[in-house]
Protein backbone atom coordinates (compact mmCIF):
# COMPACT_ATOMS: atom_id res chain seq x y z
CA UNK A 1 -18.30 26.13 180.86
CA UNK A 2 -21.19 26.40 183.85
CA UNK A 3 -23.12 23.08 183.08
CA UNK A 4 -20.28 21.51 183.59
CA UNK A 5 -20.29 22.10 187.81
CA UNK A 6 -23.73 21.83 187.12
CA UNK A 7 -26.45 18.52 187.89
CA UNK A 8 -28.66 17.60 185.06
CA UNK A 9 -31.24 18.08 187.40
CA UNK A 10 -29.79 21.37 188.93
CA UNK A 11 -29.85 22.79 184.90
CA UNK A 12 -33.74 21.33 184.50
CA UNK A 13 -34.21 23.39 187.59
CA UNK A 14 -32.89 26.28 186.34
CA UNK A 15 -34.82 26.19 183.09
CA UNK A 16 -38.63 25.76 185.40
CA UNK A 17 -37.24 28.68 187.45
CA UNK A 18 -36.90 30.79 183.65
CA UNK A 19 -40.38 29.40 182.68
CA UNK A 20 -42.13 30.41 186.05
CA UNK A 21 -40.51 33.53 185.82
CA UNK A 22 -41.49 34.23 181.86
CA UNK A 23 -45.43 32.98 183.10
CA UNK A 24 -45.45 35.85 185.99
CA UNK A 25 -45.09 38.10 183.11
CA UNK A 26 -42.92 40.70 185.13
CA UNK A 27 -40.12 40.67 182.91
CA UNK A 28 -40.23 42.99 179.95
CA UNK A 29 -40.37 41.70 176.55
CA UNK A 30 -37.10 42.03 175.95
CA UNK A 31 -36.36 40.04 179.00
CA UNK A 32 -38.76 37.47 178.40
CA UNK A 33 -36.96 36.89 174.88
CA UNK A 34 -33.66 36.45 176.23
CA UNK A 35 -34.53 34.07 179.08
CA UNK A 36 -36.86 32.09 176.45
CA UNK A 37 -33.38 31.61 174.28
CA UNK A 38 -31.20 30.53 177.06
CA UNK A 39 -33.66 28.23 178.09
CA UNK A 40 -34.69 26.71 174.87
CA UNK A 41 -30.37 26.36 174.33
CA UNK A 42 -30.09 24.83 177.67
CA UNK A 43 -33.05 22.55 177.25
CA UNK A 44 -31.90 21.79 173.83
CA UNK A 45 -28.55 20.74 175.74
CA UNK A 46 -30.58 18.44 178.28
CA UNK A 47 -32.39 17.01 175.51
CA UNK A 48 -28.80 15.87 173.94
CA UNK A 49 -27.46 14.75 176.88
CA UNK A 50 -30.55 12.66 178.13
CA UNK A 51 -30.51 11.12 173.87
CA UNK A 52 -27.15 10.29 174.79
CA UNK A 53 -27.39 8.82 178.23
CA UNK A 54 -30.47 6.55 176.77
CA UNK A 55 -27.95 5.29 174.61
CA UNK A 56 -26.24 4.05 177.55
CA UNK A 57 -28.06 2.29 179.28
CA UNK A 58 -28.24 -1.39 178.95
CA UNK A 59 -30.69 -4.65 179.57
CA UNK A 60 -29.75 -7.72 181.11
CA UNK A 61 -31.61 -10.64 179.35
CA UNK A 62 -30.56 -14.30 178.76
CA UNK A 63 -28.78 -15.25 175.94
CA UNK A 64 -28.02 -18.69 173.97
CA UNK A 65 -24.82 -18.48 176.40
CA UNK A 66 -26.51 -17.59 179.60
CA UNK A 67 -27.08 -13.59 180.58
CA UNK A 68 -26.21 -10.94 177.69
CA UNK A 69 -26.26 -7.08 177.90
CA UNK A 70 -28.24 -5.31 175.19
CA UNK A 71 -28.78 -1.73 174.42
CA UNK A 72 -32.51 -0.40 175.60
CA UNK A 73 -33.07 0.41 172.25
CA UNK A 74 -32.70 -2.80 171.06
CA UNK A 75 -34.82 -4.62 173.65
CA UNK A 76 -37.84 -2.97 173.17
């Protein structure tokens, strides 16, 4: 698959390019549909995998026993 070679930040890119190209309103309708799915599916994709790496991510606080890792979530 393509995202896989493919930076989060190099994908977000890709969707602002189909956005700035749907706003200069060049495109036909047609067009404009198309790129609007595939970059609502790829920011859908983003949105997943940034859920996800949230999920990850961990806080250092101190515990009963000295330091302990929590999730983020969990911390707040």
């Amino acid at each position: 698959m393509e995202n896989e070679n493919r930076s989060f930040e190099e994908r977000l890119e890709s969707v602002q390019k189909i956005i700035h190209e749907i706003e200069e309103g060049r495109m036909s309708l047609e067009d404009s549909v198309r790129s609007y799915e595939a970059g609502m599916k790829e920011l859908n994709q983003l949105d997943a995998e940034l859920k996800n790496l949230t999920r990850r991510l961990t806080v250092l606080r101190d515990g009963v026993d000295g330091p302990e890792e929590v999730p983020m979530e969990e911390a707040r």
